[in-house]
PDB file of N, CA and C in Angstrom:
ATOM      1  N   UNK A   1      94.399 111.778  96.583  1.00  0.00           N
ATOM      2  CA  UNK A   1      95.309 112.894  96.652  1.00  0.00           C
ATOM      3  C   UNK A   1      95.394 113.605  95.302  1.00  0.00           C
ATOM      4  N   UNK A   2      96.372 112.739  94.421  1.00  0.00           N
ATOM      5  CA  UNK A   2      95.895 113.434  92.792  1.00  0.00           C
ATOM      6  C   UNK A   2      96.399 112.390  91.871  1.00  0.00           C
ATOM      7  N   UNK A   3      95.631 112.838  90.358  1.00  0.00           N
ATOM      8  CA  UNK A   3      96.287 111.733  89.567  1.00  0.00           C
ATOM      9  C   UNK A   3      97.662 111.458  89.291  1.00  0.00           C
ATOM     10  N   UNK A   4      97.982 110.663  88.722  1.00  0.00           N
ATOM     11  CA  UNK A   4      99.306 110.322  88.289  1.00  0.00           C
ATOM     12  C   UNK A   4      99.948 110.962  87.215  1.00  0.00           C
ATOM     13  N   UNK A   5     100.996 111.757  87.427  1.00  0.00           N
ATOM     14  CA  UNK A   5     101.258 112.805  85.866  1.00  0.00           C
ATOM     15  C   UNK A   5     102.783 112.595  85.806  1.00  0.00           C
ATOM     16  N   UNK A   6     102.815 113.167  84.539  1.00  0.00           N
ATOM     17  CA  UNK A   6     103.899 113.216  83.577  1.00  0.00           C
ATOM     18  C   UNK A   6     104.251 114.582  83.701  1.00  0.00           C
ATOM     19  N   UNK A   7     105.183 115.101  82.815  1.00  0.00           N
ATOM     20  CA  UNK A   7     105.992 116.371  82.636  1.00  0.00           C
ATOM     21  C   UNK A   7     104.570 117.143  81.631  1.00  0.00           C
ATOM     22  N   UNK A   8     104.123 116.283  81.186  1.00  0.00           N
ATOM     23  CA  UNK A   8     102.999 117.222  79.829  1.00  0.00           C
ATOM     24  C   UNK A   8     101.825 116.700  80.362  1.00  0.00           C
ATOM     25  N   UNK A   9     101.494 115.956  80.595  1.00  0.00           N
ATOM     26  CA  UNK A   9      99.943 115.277  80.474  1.00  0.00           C
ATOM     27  C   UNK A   9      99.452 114.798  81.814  1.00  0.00           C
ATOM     28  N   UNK A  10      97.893 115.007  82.051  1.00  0.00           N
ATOM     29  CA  UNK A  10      97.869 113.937  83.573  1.00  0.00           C
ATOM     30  C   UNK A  10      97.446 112.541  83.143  1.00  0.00           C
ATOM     31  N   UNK A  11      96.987 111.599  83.738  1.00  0.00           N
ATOM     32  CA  UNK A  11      96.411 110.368  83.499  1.00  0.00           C
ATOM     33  C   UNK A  11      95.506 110.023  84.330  1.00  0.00           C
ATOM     34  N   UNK A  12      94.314 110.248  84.057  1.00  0.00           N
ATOM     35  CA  UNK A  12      93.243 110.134  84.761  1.00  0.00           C
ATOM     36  C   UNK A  12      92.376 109.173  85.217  1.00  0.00           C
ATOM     37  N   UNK A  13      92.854 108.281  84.432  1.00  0.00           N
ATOM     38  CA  UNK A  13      92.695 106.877  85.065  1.00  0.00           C
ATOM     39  C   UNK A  13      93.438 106.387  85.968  1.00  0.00           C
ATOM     40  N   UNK A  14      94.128 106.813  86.693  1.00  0.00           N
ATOM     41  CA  UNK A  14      95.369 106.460  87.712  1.00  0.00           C
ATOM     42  C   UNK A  14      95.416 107.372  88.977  1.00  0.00           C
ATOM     43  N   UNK A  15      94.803 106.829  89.920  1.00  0.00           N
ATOM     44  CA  UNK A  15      94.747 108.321  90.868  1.00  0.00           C
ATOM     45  C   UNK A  15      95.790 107.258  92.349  1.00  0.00           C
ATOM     46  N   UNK A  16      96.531 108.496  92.951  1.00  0.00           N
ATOM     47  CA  UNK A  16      97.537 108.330  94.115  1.00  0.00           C
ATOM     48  C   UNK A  16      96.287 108.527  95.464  1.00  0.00           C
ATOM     49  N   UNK A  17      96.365 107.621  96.150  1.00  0.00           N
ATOM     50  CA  UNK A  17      95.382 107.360  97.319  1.00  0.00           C
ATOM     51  C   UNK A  17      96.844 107.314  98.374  1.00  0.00           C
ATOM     52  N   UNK A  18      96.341 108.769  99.629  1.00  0.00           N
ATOM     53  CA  UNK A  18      96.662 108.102 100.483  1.00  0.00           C
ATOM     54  C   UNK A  18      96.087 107.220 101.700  1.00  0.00           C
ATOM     55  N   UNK A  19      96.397 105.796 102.224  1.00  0.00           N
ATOM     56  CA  UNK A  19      95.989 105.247 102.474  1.00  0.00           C
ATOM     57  C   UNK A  19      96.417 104.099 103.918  1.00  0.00           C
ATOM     58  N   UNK A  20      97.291 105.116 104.169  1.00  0.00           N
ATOM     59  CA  UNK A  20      98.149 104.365 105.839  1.00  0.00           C
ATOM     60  C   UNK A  20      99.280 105.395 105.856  1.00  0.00           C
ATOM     61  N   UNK A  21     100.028 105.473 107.279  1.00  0.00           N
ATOM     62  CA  UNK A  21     101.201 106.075 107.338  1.00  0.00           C
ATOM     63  C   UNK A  21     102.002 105.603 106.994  1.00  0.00           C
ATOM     64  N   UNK A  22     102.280 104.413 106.510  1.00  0.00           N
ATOM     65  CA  UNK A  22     103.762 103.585 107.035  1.00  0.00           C
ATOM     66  C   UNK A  22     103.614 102.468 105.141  1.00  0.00           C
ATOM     67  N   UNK A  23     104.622 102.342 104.709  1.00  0.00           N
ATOM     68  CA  UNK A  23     104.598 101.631 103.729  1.00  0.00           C
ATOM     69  C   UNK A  23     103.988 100.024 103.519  1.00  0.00           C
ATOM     70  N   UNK A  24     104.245  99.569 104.693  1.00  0.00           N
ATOM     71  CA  UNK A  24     103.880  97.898 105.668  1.00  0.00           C
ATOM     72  C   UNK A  24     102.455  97.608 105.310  1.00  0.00           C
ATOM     73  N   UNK A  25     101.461  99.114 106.176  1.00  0.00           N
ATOM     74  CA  UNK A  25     100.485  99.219 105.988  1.00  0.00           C
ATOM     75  C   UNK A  25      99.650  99.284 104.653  1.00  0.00           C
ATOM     76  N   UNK A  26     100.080 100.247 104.135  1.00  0.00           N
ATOM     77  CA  UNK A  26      99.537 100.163 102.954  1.00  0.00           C
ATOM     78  C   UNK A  26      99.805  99.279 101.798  1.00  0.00           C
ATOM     79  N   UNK A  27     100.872  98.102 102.111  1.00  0.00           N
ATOM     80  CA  UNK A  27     100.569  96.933 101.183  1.00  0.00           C
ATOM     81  C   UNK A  27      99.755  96.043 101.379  1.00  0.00           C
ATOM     82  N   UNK A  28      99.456  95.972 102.711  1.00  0.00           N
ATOM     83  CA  UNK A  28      98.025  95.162 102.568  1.00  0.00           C
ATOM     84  C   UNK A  28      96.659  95.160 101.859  1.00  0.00           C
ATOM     85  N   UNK A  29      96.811  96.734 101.066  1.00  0.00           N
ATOM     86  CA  UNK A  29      95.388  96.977 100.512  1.00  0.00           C
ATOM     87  C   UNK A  29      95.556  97.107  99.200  1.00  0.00           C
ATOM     88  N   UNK A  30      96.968  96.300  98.685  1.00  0.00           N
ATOM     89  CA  UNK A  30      96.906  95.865  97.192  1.00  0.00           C
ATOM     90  C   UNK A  30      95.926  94.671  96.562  1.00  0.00           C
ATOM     91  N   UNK A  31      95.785  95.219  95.666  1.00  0.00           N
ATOM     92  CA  UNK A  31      94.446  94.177  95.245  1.00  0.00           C
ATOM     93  C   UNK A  31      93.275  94.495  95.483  1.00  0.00           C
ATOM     94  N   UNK A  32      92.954  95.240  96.238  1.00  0.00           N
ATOM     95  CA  UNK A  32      91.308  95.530  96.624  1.00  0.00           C
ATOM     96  C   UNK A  32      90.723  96.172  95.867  1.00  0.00           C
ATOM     97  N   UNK A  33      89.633  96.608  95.938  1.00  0.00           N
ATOM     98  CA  UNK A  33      88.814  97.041  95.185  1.00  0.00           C
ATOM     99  C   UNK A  33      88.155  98.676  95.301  1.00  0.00           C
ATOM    100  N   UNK A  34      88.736  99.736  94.817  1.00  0.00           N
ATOM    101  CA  UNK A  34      87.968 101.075  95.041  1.00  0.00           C
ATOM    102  C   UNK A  34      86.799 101.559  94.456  1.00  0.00           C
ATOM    103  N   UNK A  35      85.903 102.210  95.263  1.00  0.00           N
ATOM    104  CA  UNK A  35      84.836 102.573  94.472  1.00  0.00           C
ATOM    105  C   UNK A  35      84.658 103.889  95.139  1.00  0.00           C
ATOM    106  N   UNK A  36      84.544 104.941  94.060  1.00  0.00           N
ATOM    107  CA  UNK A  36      84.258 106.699  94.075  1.00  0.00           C
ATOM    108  C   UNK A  36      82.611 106.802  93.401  1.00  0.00           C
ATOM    109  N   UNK A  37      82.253 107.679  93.991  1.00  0.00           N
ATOM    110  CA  UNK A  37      80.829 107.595  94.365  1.00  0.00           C
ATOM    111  C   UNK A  37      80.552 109.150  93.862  1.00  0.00           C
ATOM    112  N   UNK A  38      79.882 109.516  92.876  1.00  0.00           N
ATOM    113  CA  UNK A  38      79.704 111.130  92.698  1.00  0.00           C
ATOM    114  C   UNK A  38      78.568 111.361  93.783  1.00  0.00           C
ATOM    115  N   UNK A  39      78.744 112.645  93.983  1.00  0.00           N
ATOM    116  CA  UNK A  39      77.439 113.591  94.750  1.00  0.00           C
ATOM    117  C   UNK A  39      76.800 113.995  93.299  1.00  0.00           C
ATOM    118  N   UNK A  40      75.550 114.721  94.447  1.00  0.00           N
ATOM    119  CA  UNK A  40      74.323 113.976  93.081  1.00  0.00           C
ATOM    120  C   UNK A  40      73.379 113.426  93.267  1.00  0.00           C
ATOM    121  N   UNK A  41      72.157 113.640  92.502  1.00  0.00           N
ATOM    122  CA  UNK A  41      70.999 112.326  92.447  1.00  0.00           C
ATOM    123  C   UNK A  41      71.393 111.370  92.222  1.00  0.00           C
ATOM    124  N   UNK A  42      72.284 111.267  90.884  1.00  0.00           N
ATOM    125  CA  UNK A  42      72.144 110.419  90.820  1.00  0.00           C
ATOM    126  C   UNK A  42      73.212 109.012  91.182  1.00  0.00           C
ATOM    127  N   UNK A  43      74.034 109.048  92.203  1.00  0.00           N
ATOM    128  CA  UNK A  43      75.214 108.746  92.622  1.00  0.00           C
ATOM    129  C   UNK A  43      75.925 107.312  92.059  1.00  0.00           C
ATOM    130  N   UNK A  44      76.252 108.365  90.895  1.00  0.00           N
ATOM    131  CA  UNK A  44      77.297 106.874  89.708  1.00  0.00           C
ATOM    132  C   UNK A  44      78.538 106.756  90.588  1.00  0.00           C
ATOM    133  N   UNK A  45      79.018 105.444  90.281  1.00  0.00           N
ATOM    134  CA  UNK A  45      79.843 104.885  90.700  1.00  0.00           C
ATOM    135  C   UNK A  45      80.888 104.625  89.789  1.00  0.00           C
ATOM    136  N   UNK A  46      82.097 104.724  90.033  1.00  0.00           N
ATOM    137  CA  UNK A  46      83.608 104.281  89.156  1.00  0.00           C
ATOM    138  C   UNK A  46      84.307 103.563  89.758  1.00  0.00           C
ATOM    139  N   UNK A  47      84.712 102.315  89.107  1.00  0.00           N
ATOM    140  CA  UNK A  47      84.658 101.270  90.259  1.00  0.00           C
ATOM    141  C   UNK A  47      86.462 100.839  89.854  1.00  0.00           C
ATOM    142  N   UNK A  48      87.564 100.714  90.592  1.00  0.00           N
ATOM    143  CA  UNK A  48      89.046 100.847  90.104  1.00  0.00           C
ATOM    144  C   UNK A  48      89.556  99.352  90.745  1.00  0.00           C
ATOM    145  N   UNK A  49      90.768  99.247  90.674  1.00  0.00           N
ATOM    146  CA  UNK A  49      91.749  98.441  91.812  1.00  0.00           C
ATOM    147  C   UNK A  49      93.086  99.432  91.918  1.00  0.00           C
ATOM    148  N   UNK A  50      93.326  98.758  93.473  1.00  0.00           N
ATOM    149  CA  UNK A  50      94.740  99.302  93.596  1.00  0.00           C
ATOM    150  C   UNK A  50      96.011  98.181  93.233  1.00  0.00           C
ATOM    151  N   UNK A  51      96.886  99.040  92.830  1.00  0.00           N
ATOM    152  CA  UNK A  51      97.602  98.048  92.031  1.00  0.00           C
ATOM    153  C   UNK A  51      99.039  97.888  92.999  1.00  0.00           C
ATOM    154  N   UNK A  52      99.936  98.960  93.549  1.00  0.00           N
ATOM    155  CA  UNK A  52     101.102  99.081  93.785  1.00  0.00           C
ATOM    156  C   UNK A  52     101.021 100.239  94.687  1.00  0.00           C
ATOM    157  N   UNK A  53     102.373  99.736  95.779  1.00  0.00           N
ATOM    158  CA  UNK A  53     102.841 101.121  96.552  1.00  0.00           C
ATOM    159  C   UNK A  53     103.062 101.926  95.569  1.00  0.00           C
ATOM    160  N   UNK A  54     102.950 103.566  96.228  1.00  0.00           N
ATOM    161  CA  UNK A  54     103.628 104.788  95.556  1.00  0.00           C
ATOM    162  C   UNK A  54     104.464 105.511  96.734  1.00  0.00           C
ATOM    163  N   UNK A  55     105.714 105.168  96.498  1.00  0.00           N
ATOM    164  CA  UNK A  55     106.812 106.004  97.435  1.00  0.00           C
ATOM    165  C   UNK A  55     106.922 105.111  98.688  1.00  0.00           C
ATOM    166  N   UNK A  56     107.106 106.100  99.667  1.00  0.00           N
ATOM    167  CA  UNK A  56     107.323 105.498 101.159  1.00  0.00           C
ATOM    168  C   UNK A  56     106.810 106.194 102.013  1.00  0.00           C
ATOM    169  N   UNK A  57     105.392 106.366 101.474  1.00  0.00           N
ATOM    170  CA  UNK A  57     104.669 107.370 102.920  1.00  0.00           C
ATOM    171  C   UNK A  57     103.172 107.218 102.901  1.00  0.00           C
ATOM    172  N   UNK A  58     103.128 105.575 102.657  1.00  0.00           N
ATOM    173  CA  UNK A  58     101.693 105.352 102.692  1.00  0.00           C
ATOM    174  C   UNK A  58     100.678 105.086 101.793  1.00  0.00           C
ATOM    175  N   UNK A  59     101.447 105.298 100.304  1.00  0.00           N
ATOM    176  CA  UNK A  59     100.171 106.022  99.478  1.00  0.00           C
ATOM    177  C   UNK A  59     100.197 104.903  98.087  1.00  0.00           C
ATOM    178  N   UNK A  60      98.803 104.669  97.914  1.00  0.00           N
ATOM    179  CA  UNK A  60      99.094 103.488  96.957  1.00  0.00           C
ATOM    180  C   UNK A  60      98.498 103.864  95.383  1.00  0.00           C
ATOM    181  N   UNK A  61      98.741 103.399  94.201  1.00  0.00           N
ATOM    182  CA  UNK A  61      98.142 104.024  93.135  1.00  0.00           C
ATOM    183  C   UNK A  61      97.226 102.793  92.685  1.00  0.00           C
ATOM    184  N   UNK A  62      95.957 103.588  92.197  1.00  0.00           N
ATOM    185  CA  UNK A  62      94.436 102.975  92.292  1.00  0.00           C
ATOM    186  C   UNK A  62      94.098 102.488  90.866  1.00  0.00           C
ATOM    187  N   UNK A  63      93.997 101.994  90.011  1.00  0.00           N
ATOM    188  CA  UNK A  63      93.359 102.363  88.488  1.00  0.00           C
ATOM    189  C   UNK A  63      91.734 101.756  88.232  1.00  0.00           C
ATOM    190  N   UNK A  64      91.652 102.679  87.733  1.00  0.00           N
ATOM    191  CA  UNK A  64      90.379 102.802  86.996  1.00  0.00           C
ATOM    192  C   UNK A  64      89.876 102.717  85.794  1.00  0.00           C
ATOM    193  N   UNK A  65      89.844 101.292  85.754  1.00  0.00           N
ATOM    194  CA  UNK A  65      89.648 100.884  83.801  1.00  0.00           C
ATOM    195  C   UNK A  65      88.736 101.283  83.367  1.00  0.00           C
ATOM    196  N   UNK A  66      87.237 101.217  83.328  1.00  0.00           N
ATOM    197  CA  UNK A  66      86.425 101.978  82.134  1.00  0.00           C
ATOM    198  C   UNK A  66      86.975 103.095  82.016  1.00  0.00           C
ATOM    199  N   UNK A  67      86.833 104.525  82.787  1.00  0.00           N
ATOM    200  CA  UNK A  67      87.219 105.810  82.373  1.00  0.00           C
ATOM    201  C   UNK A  67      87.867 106.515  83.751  1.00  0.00           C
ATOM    202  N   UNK A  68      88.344 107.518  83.043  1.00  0.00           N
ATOM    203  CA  UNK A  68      88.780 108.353  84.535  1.00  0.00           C
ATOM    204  C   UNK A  68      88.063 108.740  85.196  1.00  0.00           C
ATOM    205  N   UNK A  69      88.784 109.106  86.450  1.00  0.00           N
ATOM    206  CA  UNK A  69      87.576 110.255  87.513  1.00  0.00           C
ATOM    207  C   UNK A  69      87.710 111.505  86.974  1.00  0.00           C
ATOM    208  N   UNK A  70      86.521 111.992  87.208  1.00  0.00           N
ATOM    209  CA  UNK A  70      86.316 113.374  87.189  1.00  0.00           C
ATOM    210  C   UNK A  70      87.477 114.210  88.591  1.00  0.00           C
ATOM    211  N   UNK A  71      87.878 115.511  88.097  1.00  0.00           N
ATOM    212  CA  UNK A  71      88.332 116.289  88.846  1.00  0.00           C
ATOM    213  C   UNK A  71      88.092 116.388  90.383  1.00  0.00           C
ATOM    214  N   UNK A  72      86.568 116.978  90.196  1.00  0.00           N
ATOM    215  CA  UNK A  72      85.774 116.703  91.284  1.00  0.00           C
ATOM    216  C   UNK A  72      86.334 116.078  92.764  1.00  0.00           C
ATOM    217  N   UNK A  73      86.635 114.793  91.945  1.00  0.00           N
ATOM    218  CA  UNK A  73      87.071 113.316  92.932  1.00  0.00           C
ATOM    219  C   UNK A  73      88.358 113.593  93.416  1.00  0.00           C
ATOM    220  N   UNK A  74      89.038 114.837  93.501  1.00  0.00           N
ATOM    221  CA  UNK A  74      89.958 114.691  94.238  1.00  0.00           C
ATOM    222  C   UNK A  74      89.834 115.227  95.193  1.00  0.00           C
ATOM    223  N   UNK A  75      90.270 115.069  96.587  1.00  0.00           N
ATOM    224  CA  UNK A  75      90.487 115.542  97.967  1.00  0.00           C
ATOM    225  C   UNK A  75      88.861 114.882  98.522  1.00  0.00           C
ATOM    226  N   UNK A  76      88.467 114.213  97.843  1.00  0.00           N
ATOM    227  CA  UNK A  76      87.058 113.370  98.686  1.00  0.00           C
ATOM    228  C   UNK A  76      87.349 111.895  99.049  1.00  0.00           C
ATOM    229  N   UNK A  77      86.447 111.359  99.800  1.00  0.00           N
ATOM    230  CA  UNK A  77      86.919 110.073 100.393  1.00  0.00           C
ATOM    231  C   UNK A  77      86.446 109.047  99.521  1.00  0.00           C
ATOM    232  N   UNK A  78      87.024 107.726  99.459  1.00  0.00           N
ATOM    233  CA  UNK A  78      86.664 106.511  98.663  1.00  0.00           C
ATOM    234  C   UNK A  78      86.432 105.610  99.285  1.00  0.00           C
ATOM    235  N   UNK A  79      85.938 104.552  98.640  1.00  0.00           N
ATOM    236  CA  UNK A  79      85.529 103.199  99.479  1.00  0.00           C
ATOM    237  C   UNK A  79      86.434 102.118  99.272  1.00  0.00           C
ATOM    238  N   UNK A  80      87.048 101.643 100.288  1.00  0.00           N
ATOM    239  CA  UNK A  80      87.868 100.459 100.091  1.00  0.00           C
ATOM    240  C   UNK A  80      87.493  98.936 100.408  1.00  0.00           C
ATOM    241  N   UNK A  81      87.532  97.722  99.305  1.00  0.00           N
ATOM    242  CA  UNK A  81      86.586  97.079  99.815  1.00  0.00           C
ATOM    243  C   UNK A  81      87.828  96.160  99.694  1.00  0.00           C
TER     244      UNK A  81
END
């Protein structure tokens, strides 16, 4: 959906996934493992975990330790493993 921001800054290592309707649902997919996939030849991979619900409508926040995602990566689909 989009990264995680502040009043000044975004944080781009931290992106809001939505990921079920219902809050129930989407705690089951704490801990797992995301992987965003560029288009491209050459299709690099950024490989995150999800850490915690965000709110009450499904949506969980992802992080991504080596580096952030690119812009790009928002409104495209991810892999949940």
């Amino acid at each position: 959906m989009h990264f995680r921001q502040g009043r000044h800054h975004q944080n781009t290592k931290q992106l809001i996934i939505k990921v079920a309707e219902t809050p129930e649902e989407a705690e089951k997919t704490i801990g797992k493992k995301v992987t965003w996939t560029s288009p491209g030849k050459e299709k690099k991979q950024i490989v995150g975990k999800i850490s915690a619900l965000h709110g009450r409508k499904g949506c969980v926040r992802a992080i991504f330790s080596e580096k952030g995602v690119p812009g790009q990566a928002l409104g495209q689909k991810i892999k949940i493993e």
